[in-house]
C-alpha atoms as a PDB file:
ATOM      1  CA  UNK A   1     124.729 105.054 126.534  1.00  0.00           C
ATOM      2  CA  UNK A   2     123.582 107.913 127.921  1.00  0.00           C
ATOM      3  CA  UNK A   3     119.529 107.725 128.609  1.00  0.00           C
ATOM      4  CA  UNK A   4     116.980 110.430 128.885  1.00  0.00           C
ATOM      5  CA  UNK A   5     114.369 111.058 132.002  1.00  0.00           C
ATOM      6  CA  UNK A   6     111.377 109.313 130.552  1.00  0.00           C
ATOM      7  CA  UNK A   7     113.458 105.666 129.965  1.00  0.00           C
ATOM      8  CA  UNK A   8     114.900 105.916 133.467  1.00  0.00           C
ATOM      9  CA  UNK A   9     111.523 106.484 135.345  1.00  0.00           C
ATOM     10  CA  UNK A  10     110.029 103.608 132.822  1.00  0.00           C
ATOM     11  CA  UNK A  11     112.718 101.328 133.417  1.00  0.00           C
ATOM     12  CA  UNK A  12     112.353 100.851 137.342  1.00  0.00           C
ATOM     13  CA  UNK A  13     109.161  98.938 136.042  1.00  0.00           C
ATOM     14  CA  UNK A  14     110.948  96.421 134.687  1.00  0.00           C
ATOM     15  CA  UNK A  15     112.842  93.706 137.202  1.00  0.00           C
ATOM     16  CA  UNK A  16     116.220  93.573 134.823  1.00  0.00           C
ATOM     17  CA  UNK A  17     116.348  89.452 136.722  1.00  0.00           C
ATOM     18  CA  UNK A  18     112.904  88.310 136.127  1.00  0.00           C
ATOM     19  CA  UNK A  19     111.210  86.073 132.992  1.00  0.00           C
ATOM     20  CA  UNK A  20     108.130  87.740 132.565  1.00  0.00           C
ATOM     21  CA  UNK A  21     105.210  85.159 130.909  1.00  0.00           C
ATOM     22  CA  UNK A  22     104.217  86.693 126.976  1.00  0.00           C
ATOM     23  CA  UNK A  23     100.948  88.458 128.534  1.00  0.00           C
ATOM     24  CA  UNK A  24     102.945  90.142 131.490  1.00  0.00           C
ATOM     25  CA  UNK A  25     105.589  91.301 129.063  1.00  0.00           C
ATOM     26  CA  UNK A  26     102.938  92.575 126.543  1.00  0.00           C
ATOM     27  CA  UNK A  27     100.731  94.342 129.546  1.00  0.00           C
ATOM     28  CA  UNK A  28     104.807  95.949 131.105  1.00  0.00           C
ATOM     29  CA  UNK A  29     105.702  96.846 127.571  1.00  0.00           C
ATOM     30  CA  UNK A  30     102.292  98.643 126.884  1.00  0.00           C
ATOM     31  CA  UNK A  31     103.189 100.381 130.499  1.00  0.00           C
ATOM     32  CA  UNK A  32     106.470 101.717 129.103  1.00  0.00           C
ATOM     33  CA  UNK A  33     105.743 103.466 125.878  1.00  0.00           C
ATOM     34  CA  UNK A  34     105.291 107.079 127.164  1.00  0.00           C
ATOM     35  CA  UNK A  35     106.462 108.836 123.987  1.00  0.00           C
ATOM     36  CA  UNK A  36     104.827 111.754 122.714  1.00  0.00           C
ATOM     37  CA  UNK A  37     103.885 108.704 119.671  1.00  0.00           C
ATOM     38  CA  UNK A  38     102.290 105.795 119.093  1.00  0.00           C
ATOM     39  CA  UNK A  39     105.013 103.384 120.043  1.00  0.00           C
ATOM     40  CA  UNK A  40     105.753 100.011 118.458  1.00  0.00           C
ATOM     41  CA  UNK A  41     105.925  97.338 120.420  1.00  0.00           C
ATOM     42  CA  UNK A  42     109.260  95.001 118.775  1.00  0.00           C
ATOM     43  CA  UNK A  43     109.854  91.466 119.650  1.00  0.00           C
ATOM     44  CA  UNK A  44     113.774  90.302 119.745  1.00  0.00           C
ATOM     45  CA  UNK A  45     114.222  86.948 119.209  1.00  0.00           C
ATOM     46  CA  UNK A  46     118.294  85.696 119.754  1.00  0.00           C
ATOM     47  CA  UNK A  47     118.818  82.102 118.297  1.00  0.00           C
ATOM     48  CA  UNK A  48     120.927  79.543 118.463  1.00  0.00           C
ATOM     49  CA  UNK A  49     121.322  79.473 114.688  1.00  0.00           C
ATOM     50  CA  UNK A  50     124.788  80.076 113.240  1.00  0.00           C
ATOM     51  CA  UNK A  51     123.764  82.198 110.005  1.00  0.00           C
ATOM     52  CA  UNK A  52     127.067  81.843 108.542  1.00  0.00           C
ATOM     53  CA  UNK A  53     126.216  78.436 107.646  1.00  0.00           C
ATOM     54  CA  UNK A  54     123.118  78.525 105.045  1.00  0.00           C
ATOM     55  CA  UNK A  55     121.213  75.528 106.555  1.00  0.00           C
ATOM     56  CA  UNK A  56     120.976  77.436 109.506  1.00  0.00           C
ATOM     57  CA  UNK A  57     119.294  80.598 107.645  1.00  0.00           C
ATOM     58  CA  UNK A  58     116.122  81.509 108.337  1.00  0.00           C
ATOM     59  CA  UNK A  59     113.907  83.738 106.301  1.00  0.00           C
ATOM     60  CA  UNK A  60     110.498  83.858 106.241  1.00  0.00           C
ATOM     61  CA  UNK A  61     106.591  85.592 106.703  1.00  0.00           C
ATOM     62  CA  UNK A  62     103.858  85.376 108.697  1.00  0.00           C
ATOM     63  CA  UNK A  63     100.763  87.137 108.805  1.00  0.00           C
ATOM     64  CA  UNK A  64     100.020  89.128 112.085  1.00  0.00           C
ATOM     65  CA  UNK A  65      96.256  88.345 112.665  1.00  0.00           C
ATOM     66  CA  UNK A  66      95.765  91.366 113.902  1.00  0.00           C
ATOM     67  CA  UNK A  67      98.041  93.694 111.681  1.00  0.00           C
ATOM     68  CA  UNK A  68     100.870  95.680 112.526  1.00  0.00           C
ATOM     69  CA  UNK A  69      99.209  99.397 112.744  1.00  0.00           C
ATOM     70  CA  UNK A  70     101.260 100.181 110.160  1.00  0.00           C
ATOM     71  CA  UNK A  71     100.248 101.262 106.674  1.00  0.00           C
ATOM     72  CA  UNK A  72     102.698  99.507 104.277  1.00  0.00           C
ATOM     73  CA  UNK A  73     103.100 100.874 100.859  1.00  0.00           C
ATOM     74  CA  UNK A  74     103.960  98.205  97.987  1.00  0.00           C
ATOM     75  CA  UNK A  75     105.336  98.081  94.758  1.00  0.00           C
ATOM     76  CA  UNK A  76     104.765  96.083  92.172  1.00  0.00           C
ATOM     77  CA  UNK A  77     107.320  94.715  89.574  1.00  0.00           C
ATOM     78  CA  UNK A  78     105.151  93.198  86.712  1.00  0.00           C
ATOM     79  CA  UNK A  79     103.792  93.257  82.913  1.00  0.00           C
ATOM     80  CA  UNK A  80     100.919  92.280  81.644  1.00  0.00           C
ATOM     81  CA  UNK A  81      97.860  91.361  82.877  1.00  0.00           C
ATOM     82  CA  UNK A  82      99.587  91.642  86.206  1.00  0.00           C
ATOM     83  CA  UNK A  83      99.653  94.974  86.331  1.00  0.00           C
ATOM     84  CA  UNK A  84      96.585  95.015  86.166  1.00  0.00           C
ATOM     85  CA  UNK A  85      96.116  92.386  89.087  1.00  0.00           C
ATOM     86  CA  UNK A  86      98.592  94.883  91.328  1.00  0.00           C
ATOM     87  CA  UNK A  87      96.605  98.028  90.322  1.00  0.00           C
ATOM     88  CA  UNK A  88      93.307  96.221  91.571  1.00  0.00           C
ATOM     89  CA  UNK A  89      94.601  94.846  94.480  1.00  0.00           C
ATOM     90  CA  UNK A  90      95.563  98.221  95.877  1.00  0.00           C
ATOM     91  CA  UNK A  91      99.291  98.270  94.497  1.00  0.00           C
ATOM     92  CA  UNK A  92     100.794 101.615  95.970  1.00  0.00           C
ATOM     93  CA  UNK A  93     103.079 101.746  92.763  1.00  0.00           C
ATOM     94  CA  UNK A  94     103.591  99.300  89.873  1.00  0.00           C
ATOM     95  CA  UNK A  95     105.199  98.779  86.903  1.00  0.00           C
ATOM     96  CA  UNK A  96     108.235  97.130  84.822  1.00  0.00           C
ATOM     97  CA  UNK A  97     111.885  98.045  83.447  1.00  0.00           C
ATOM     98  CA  UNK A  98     110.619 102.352  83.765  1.00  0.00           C
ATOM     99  CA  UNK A  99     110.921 101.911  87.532  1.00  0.00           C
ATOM    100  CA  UNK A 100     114.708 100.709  87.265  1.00  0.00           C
ATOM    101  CA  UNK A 101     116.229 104.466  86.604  1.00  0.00           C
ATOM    102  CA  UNK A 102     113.856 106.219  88.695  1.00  0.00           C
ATOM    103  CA  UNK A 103     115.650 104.426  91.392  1.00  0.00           C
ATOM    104  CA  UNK A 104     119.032 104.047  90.429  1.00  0.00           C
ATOM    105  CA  UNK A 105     119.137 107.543  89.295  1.00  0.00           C
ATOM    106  CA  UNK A 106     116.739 109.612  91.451  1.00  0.00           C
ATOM    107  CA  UNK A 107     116.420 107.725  94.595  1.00  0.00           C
ATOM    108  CA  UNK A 108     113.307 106.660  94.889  1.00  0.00           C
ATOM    109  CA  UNK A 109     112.381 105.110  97.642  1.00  0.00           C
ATOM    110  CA  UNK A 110     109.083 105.596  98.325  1.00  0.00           C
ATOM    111  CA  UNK A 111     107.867 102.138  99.271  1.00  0.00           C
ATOM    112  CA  UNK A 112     108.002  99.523 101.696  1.00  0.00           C
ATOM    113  CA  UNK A 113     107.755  96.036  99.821  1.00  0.00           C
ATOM    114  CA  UNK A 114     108.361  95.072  96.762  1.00  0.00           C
ATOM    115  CA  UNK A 115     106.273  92.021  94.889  1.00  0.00           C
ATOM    116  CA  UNK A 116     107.457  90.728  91.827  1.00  0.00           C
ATOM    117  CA  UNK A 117     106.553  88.299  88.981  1.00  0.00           C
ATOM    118  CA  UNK A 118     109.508  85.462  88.976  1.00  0.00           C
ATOM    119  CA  UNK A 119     109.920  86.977  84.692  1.00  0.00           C
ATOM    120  CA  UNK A 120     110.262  90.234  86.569  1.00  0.00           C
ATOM    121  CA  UNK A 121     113.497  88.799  88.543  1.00  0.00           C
ATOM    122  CA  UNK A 122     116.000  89.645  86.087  1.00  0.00           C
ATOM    123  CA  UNK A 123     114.748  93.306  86.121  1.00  0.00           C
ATOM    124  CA  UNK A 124     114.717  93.812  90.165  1.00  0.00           C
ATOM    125  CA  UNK A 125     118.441  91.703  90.079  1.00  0.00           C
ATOM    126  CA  UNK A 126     119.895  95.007  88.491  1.00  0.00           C
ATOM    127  CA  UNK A 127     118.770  97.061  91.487  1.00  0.00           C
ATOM    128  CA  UNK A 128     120.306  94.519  94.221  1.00  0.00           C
ATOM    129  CA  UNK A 129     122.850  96.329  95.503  1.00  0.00           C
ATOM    130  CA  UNK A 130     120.836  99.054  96.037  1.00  0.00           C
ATOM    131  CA  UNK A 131     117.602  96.841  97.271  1.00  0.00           C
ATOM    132  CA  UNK A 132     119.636  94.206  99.823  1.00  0.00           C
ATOM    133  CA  UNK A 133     121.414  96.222 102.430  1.00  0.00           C
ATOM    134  CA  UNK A 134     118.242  97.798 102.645  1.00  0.00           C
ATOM    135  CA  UNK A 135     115.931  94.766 103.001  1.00  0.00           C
ATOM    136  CA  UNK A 136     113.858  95.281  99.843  1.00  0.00           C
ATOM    137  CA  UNK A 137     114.916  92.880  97.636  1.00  0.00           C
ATOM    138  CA  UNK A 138     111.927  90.798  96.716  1.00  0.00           C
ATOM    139  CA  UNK A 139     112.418  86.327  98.286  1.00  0.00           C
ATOM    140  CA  UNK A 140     110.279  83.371  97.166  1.00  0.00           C
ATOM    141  CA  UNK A 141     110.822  82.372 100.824  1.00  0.00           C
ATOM    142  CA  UNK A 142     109.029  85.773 101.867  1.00  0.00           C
ATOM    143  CA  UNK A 143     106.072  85.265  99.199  1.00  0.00           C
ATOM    144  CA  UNK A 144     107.348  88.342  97.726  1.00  0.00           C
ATOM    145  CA  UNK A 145     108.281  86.747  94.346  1.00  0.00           C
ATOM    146  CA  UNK A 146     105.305  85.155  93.009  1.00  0.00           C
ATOM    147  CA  UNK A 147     102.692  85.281  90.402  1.00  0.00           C
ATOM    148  CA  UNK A 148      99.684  85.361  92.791  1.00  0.00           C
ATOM    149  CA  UNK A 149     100.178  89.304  92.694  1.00  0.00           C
ATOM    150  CA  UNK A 150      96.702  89.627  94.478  1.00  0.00           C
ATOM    151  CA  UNK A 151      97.532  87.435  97.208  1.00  0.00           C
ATOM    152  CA  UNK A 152     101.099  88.933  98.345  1.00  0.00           C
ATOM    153  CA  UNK A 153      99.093  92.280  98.141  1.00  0.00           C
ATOM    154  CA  UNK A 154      96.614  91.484 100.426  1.00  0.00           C
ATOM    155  CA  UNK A 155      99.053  89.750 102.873  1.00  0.00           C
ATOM    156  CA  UNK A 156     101.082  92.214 103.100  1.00  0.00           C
ATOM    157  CA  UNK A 157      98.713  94.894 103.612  1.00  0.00           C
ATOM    158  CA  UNK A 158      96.834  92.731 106.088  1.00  0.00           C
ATOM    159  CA  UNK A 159      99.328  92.761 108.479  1.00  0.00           C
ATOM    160  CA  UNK A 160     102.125  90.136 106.822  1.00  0.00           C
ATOM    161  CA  UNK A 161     105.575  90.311 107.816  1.00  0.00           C
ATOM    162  CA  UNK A 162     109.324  89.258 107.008  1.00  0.00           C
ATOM    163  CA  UNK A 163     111.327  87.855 109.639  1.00  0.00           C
ATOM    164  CA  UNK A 164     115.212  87.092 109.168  1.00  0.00           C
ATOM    165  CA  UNK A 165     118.467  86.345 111.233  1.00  0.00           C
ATOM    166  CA  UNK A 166     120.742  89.395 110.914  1.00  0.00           C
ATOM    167  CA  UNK A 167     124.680  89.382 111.365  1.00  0.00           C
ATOM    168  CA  UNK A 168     123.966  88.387 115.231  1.00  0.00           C
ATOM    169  CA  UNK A 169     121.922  85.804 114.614  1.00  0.00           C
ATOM    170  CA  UNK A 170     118.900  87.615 116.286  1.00  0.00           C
ATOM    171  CA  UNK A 171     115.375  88.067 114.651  1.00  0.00           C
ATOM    172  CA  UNK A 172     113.820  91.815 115.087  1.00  0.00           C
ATOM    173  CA  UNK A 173     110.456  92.535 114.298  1.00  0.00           C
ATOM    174  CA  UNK A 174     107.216  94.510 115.365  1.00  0.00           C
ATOM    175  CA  UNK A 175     104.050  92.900 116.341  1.00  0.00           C
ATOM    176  CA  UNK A 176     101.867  96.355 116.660  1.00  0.00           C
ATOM    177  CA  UNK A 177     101.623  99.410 118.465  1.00  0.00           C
ATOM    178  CA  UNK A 178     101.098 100.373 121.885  1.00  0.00           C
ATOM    179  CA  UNK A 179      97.917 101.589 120.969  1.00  0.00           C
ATOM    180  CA  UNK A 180      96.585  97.854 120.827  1.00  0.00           C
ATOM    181  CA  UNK A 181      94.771  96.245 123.151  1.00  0.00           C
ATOM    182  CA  UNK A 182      97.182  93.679 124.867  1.00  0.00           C
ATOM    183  CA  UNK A 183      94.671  90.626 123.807  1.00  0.00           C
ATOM    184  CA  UNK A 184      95.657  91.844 120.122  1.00  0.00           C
ATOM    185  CA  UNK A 185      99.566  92.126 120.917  1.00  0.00           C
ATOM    186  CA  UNK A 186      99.513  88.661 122.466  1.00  0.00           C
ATOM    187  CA  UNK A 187      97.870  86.867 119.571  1.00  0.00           C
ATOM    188  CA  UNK A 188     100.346  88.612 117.083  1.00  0.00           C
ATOM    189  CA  UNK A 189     102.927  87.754 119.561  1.00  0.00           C
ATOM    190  CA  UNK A 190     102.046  84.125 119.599  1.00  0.00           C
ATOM    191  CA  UNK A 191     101.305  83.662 115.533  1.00  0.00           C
ATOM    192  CA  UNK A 192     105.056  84.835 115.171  1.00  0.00           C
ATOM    193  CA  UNK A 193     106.632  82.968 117.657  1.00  0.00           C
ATOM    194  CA  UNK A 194     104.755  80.123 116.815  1.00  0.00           C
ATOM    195  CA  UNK A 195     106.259  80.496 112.358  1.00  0.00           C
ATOM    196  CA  UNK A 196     109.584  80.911 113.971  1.00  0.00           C
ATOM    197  CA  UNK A 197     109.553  77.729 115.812  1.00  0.00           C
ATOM    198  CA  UNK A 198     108.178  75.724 112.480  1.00  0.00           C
ATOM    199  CA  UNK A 199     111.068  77.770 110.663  1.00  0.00           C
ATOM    200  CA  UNK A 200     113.595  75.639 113.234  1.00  0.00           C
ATOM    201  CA  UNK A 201     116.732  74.452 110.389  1.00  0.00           C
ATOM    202  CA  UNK A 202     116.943  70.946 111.167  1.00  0.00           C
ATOM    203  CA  UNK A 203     120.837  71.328 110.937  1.00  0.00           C
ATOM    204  CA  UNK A 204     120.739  73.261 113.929  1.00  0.00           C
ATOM    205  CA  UNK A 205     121.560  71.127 116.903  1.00  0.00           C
ATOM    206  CA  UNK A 206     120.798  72.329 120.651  1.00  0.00           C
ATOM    207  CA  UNK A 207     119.329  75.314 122.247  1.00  0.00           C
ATOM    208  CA  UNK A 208     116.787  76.932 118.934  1.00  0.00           C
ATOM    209  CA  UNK A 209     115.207  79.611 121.230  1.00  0.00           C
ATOM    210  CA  UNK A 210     118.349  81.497 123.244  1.00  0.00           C
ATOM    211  CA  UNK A 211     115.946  84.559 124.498  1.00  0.00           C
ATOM    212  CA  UNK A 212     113.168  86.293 123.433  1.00  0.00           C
ATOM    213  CA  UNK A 213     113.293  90.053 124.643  1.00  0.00           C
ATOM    214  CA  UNK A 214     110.023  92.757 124.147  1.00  0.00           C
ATOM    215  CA  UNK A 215     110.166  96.733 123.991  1.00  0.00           C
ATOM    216  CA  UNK A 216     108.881  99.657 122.970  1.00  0.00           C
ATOM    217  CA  UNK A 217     110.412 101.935 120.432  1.00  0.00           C
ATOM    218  CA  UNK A 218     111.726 104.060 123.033  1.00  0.00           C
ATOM    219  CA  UNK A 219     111.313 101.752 126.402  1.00  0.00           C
ATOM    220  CA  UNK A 220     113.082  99.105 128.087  1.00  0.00           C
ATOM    221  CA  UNK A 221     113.980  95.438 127.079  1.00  0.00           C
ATOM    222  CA  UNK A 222     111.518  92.854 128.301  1.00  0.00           C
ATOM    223  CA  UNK A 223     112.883  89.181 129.471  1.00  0.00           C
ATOM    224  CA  UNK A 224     110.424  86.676 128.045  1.00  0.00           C
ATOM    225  CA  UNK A 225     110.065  83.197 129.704  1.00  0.00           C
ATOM    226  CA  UNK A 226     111.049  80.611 126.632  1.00  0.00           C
ATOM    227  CA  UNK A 227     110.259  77.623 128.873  1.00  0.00           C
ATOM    228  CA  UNK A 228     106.881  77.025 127.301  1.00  0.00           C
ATOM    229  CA  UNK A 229     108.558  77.464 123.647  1.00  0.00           C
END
């Protein structure tokens, strides 16, 4: 892969060999985003989880105590008085069986969660092949399908997110931007690490924790010492 001017001068930071502790990763990673944008800073977690065997999925949430720096925009599936709960809660978008066409047919796709009520489930189902490849489709295991509308609201724009193995069996997910101070990055850091560990599918036997690997959007993978996980 070819690599532009900018990741080549960043990468000679970064000793390829070495297992950088969580704050020296965070404080290297912070070093490397030079884009013209406020990078995110992505955490890449490899396992030793074989996902093609379900009790060694793992799907989940955790709230980032400090946020991601992202603003999230959520939809609400719901009737009722929960509509009601979404629209106070600060709901981007909410509402029942309308929303179905306006997605199958126009392509609406204007959010980045989706919360549902568990009546609501047989509703979202219909959308499913357009919702899972793209990672919207709403999970108990994710809080996403509950009827504590308020609460998944709130989580989610607090900072909560979704971690999963995909096909490689590696978890991807942000823990803030650049623009964070690295005190802020490391607690995030930690809080996820730390869900992941207690997510640990007691099928799995051997090695949970295979490498854990930091970047920015555009910069350079970061070994992470796993020893003290």
């Amino acid at each position: 892969m070819k690599r532009g001017k900018k990741y080549k001068e960043t990468a000679k930071l970064v000793d390829r060999f070495n297992l950088y502790q969580p704050a020296e990763a965070i404080a290297l990673a912070k070093k490397t985003a030079v884009a013209s944008f406020d990078e995110t800073i992505e955490v890449h977690i490899r396992t030793g989880c074989d996902g093609r065997h379900a009790d060694q999925q793992i799907r989940g949430a955790v709230v980032l105590p400090n946020g991601t720096g992202k603003t999230v925009r959520v939809l609400v599936f719901a009737k009722g008085d929960k509509l009601a709960e979404a629209e106070a809660a600060g709901a981007d978008h909410f509402g029942g069986e309308e929303l179905v066409p306006r997605i199958q047919n126009e392509g609406w796709f204007d959010f980045d969660v989706i919360v549902a009520t568990p009546d609501m489930m047989g509703v979202v189902g219909r959308l499913g092949r357009l919702l899972g490849p793209r990672g919207l489709m709403p999970n108990p295991k994710a809080g996403t399908v509950t009827m504590d509308v308020k609460k998944a609201i709130e989580d989610i724009k607090a900072g909560k997110i979704e971690y999963r193995l995909d096909k490689s069996n590696i978890i991807h997910v942000p823990i803030g931007k650049a623009s964070f101070d690295e005190d802020k990055l490391e607690e995030n850091f930690n809080a996820l690490v730390d869900a992941i560990i207690k997510a640990r599918p007691p099928a799995l036997k051997g090695q949970f924790l295979r490498s854990i690997t930091l970047a920015a959007t555009m910069g350079p993978g970061i070994k992470v010492n796993t020893a003290r996980f």
